[in-house]
C-alpha atoms as a PDB file:
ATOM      1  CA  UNK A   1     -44.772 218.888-100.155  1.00  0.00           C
ATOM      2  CA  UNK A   2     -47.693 218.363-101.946  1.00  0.00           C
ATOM      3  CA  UNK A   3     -49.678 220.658-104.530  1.00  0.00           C
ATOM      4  CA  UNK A   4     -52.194 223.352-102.944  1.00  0.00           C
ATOM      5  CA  UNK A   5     -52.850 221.296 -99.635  1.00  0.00           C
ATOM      6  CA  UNK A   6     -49.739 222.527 -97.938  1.00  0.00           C
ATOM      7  CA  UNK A   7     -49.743 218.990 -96.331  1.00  0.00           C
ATOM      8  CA  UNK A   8     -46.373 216.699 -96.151  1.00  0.00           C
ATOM      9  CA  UNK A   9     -46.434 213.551 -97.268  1.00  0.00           C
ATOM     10  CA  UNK A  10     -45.633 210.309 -94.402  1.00  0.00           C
ATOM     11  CA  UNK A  11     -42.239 209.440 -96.259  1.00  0.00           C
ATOM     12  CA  UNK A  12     -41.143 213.555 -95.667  1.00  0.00           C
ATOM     13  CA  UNK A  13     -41.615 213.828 -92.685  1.00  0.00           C
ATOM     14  CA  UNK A  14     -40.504 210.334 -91.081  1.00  0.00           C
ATOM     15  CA  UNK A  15     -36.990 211.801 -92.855  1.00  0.00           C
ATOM     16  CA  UNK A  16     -37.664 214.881 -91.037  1.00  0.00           C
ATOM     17  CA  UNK A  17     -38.097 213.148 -87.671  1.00  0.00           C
ATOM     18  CA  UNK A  18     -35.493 210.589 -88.173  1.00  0.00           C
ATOM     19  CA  UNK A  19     -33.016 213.341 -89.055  1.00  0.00           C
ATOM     20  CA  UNK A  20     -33.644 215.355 -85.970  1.00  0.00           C
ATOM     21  CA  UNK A  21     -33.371 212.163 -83.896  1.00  0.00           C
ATOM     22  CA  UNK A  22     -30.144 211.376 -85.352  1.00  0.00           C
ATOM     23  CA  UNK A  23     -28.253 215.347 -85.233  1.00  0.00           C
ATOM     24  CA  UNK A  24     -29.985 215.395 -81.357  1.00  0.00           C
ATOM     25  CA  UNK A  25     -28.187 212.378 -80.539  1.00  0.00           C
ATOM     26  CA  UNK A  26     -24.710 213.547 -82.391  1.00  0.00           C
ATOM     27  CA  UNK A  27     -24.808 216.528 -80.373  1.00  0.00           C
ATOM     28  CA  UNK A  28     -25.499 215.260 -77.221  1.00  0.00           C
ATOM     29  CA  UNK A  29     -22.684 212.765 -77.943  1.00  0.00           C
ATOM     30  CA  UNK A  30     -20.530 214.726 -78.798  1.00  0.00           C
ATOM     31  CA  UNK A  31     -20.349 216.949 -75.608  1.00  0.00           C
ATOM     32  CA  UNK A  32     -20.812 213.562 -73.107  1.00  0.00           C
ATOM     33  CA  UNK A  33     -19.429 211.232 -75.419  1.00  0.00           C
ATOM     34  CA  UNK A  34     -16.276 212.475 -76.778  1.00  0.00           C
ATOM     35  CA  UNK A  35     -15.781 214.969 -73.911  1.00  0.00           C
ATOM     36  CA  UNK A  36     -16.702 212.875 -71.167  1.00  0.00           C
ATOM     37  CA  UNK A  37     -13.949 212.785 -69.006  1.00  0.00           C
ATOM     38  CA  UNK A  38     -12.554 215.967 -70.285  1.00  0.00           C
ATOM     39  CA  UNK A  39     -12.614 219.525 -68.939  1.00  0.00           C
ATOM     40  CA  UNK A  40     -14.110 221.739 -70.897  1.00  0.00           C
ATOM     41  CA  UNK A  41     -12.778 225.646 -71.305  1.00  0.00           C
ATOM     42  CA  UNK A  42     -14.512 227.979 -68.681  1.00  0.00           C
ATOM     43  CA  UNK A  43     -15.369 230.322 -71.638  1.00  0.00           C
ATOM     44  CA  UNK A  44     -17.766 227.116 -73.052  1.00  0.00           C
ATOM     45  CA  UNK A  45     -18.672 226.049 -69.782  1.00  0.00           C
ATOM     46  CA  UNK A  46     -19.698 230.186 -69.222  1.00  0.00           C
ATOM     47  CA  UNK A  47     -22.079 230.318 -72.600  1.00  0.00           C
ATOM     48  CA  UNK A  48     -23.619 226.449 -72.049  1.00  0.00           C
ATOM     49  CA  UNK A  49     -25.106 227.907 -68.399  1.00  0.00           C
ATOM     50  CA  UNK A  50     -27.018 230.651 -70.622  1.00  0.00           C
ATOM     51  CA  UNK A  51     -28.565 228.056 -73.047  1.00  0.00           C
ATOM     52  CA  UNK A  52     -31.136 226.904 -70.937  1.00  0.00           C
ATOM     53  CA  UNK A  53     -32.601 230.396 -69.931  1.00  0.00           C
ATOM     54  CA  UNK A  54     -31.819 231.639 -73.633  1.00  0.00           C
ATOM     55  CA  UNK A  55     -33.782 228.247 -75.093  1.00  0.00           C
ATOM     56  CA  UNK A  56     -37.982 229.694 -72.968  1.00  0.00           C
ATOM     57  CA  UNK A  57     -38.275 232.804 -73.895  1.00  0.00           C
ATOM     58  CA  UNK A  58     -37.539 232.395 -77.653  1.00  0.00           C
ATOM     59  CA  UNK A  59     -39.876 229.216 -77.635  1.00  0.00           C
ATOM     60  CA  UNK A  60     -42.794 231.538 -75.801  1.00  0.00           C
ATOM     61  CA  UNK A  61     -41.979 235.197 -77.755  1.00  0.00           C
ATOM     62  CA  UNK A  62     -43.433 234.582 -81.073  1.00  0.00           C
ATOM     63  CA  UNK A  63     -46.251 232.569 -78.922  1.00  0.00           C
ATOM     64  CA  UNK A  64     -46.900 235.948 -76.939  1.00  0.00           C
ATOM     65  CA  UNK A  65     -46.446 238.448 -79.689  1.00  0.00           C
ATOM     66  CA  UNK A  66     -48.518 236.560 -82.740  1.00  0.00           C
ATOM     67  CA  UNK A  67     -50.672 233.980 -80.874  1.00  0.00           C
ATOM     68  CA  UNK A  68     -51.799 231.081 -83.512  1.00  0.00           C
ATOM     69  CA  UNK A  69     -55.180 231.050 -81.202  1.00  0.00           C
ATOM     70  CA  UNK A  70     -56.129 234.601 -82.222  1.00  0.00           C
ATOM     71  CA  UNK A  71     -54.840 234.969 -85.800  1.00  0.00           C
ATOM     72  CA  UNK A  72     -51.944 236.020 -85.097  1.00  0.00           C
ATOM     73  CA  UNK A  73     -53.015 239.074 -83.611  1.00  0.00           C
ATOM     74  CA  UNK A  74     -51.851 240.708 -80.207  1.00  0.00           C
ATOM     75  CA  UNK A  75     -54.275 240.266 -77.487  1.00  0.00           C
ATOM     76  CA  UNK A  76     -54.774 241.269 -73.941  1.00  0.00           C
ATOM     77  CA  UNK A  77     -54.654 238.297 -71.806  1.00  0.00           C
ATOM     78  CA  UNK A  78     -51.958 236.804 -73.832  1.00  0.00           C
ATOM     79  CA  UNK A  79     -49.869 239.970 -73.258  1.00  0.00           C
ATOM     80  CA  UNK A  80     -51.304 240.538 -69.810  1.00  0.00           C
ATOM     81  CA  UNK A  81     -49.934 236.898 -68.632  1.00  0.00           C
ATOM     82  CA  UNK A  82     -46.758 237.295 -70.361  1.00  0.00           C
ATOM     83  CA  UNK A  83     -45.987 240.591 -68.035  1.00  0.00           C
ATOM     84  CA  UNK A  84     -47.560 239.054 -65.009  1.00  0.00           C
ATOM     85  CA  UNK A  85     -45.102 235.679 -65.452  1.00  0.00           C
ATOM     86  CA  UNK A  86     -41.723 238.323 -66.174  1.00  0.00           C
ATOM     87  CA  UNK A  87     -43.039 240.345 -62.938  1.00  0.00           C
ATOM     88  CA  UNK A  88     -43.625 237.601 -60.272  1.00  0.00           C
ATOM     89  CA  UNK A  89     -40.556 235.774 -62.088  1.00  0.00           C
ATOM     90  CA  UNK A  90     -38.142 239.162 -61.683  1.00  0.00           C
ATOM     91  CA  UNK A  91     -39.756 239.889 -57.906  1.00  0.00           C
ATOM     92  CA  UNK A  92     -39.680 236.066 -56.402  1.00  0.00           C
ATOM     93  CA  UNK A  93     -36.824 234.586 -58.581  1.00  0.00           C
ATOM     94  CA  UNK A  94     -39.031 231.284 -58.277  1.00  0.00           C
ATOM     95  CA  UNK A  95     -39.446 230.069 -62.023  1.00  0.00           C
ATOM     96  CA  UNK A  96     -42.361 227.485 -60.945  1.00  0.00           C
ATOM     97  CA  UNK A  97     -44.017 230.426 -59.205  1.00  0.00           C
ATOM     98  CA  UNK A  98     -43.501 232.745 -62.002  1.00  0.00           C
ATOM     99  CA  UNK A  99     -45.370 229.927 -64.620  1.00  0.00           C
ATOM    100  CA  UNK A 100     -48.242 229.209 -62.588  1.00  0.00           C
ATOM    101  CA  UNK A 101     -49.154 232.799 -61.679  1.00  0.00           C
ATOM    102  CA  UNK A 102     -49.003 233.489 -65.505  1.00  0.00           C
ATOM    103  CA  UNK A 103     -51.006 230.658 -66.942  1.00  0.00           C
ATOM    104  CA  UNK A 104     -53.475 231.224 -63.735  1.00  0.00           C
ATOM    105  CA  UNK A 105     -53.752 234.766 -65.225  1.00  0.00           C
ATOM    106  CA  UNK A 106     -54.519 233.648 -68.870  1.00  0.00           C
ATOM    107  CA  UNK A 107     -57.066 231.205 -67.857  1.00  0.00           C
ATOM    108  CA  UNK A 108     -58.739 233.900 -65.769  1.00  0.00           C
ATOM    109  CA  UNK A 109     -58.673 236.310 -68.574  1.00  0.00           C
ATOM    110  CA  UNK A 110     -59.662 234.554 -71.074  1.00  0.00           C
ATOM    111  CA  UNK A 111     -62.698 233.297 -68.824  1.00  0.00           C
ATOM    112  CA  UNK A 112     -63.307 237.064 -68.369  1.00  0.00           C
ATOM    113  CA  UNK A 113     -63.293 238.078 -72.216  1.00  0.00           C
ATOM    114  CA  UNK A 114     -65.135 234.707 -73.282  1.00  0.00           C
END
């Protein structure tokens, strides 16, 4: 990093990038790769199925809770959208459903308080 900027510098953050790339690929490869063929124990197989659903809702959370947008302050439609997606999500088990009907309630919010 730089002085008082807070910026990175291009060679910094091409290692950054070029270093994700490269532990991605190792362990992707290492499950499909190495294990290809192989049956894996039912107790892995049992935690890999929750990784997926485990993976959303600590990507959207801090999103939800501190939105960059507002200063990291809680807000209404933010909040409002977040229970509307967990609602229709929990009532029609439809995930595509669920996302729409949240993001449709954002928009529509934040037309409302604009």
């Amino acid at each position: 990093m730089t002085g008082t900027t807070g910026s990175i510098d291009t060679g910094t953050l091409w290692t950054v990038i070029v270093g994700m790339a490269v532990f991605s690929f190792a362990l992707r490869f290492v499950f499909i790769g190495l294990m290809g063929d192989r049956p894996m124990p039912e107790w892995l197989m049992r935690h890999l199925r929750y990784t997926a659903v485990a993976i959303i809702p600590a990507l959207v959370a801090p999103l939800v809770a501190w939105p960059p947008a507002t200063g990291g302050e809680l807000d209404l439609p933010r909040l409002t959208s977040a229970l509307v997606t967990i609602g229709i999500g929990l009532l029609t088990r439809n995930v595509l459903l669920a996302i729409i009907s949240g993001a449709g309630t954002l928009y529509i919010l934040l037309w409302l308080v604009a």
